[in-house]
C-alpha atoms as a PDB file:
ATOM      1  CA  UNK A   1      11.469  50.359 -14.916  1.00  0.00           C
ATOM      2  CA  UNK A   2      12.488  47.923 -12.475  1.00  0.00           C
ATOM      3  CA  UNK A   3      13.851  44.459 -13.419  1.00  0.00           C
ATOM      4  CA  UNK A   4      12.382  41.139 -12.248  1.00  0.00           C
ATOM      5  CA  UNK A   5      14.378  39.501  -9.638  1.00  0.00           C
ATOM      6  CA  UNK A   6      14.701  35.661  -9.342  1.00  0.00           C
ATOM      7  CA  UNK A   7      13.329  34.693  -6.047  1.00  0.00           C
ATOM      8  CA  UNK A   8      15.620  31.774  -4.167  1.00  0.00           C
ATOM      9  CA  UNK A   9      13.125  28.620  -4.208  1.00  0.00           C
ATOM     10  CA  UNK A  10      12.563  27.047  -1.083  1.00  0.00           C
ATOM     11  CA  UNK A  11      13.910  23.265  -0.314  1.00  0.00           C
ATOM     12  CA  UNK A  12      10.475  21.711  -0.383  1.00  0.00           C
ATOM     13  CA  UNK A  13       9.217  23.569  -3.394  1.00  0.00           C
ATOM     14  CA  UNK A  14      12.603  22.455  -5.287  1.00  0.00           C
ATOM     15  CA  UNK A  15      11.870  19.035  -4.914  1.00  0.00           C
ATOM     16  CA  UNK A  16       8.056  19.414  -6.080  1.00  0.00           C
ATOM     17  CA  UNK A  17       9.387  20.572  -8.910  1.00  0.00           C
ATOM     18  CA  UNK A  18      11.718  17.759  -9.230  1.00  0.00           C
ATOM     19  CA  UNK A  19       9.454  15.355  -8.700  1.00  0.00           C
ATOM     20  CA  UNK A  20       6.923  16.714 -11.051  1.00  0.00           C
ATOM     21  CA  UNK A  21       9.369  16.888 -14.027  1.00  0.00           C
ATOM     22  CA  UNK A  22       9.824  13.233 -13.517  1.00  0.00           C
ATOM     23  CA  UNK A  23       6.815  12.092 -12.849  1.00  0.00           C
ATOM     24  CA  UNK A  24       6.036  14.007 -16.389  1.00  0.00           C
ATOM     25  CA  UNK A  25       8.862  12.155 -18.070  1.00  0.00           C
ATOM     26  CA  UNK A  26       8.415   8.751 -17.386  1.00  0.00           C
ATOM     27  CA  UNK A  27       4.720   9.398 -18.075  1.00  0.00           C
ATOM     28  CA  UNK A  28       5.938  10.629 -21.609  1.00  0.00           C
ATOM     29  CA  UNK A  29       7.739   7.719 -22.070  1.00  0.00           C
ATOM     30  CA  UNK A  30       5.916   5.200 -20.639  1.00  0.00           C
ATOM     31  CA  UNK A  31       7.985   3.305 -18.693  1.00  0.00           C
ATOM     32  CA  UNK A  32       6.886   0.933 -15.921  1.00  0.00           C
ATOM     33  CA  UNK A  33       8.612   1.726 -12.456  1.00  0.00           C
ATOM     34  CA  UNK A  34      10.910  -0.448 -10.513  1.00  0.00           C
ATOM     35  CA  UNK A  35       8.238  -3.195  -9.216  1.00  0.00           C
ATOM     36  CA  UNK A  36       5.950  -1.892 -10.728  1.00  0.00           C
ATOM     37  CA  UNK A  37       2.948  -4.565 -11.720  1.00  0.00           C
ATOM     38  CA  UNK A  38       0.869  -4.033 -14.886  1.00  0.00           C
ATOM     39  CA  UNK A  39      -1.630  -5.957 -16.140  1.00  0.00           C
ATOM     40  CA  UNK A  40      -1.082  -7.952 -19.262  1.00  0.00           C
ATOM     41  CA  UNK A  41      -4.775  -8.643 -21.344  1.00  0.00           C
ATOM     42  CA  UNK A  42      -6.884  -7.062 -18.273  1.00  0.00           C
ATOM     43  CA  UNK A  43      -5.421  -9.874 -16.015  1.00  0.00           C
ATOM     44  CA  UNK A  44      -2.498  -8.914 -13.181  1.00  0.00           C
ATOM     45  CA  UNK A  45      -0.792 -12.168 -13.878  1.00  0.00           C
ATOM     46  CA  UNK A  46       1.657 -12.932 -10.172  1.00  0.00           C
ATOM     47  CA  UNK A  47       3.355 -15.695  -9.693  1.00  0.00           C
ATOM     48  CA  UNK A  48       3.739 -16.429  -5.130  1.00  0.00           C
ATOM     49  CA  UNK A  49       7.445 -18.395  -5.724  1.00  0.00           C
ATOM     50  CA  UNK A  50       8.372 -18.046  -1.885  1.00  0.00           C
ATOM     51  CA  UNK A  51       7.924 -20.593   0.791  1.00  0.00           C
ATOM     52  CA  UNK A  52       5.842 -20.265   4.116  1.00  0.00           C
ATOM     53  CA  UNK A  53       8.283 -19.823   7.452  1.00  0.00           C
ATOM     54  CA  UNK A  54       8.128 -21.398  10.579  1.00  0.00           C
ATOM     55  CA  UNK A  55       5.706 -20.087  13.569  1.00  0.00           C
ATOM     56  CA  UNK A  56       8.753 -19.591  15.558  1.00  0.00           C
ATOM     57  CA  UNK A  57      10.350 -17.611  12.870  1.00  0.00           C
ATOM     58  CA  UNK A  58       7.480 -15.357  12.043  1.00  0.00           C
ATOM     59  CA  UNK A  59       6.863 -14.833  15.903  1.00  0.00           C
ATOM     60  CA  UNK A  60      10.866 -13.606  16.049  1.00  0.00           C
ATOM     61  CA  UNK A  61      10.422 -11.313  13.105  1.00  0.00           C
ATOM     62  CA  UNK A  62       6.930 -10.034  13.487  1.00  0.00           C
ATOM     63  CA  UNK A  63       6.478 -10.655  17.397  1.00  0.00           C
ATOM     64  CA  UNK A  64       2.679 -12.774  18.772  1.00  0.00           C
ATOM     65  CA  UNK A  65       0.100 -11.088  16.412  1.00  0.00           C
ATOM     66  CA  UNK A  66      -2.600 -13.561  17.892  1.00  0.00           C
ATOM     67  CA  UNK A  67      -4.827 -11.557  19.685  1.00  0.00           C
ATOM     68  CA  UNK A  68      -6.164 -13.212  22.855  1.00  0.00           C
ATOM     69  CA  UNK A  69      -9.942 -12.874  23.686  1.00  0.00           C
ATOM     70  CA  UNK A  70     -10.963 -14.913  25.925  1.00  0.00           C
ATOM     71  CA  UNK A  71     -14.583 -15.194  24.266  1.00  0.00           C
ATOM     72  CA  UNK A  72     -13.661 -16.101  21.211  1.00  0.00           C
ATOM     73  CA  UNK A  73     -11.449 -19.037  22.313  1.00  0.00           C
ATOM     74  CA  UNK A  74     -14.365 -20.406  24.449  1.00  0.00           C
ATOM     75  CA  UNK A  75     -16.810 -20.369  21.696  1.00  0.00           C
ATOM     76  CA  UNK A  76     -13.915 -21.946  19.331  1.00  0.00           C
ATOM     77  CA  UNK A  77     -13.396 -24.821  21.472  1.00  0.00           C
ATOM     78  CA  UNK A  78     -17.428 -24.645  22.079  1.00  0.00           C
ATOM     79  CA  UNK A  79     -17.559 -25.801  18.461  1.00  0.00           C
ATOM     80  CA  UNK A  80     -15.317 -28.043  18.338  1.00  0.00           C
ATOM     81  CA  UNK A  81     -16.810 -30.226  20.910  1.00  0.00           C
END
């Protein structure tokens, strides 16, 4: 008879395995995750406490968003005259 041998388990499959255990444990015990938002009475209850920035602030950080087509800005001003 030959006995079993214990094969090495791979990086990747290691942390599966990690992450499956606890996934399984917080599961068991219920407990919310770090940010996590639940809802209390069917409602998701959030409360918005921070304050709008500047154009030229959100332009530094998040560079022009505004997407230029030309049509569209002719038919805006179209409207508004």
């Amino acid at each position: 008879m030959t006995t079993a041998k214990k094969t090495p388990i791979s990086k990747s499959m290691e942390y599966k395995f990690e992450a499956a255990l606890r996934r399984s444990k917080l599961a068991a015990a219920n407990t919310p995750l770090e940010l996590e938002v639940r809802p209390t009475g069917g409602k998701i209850r959030v409360i918005l406490s921070g304050k709008p920035i500047s154009r030229e602030k959100q332009e530094s950080v998040f560079s022009s968003s505004a997407i230029n087509i030309p049509e569209f800005r002719q038919t805006g001003t179209k409207l508004v005259k």
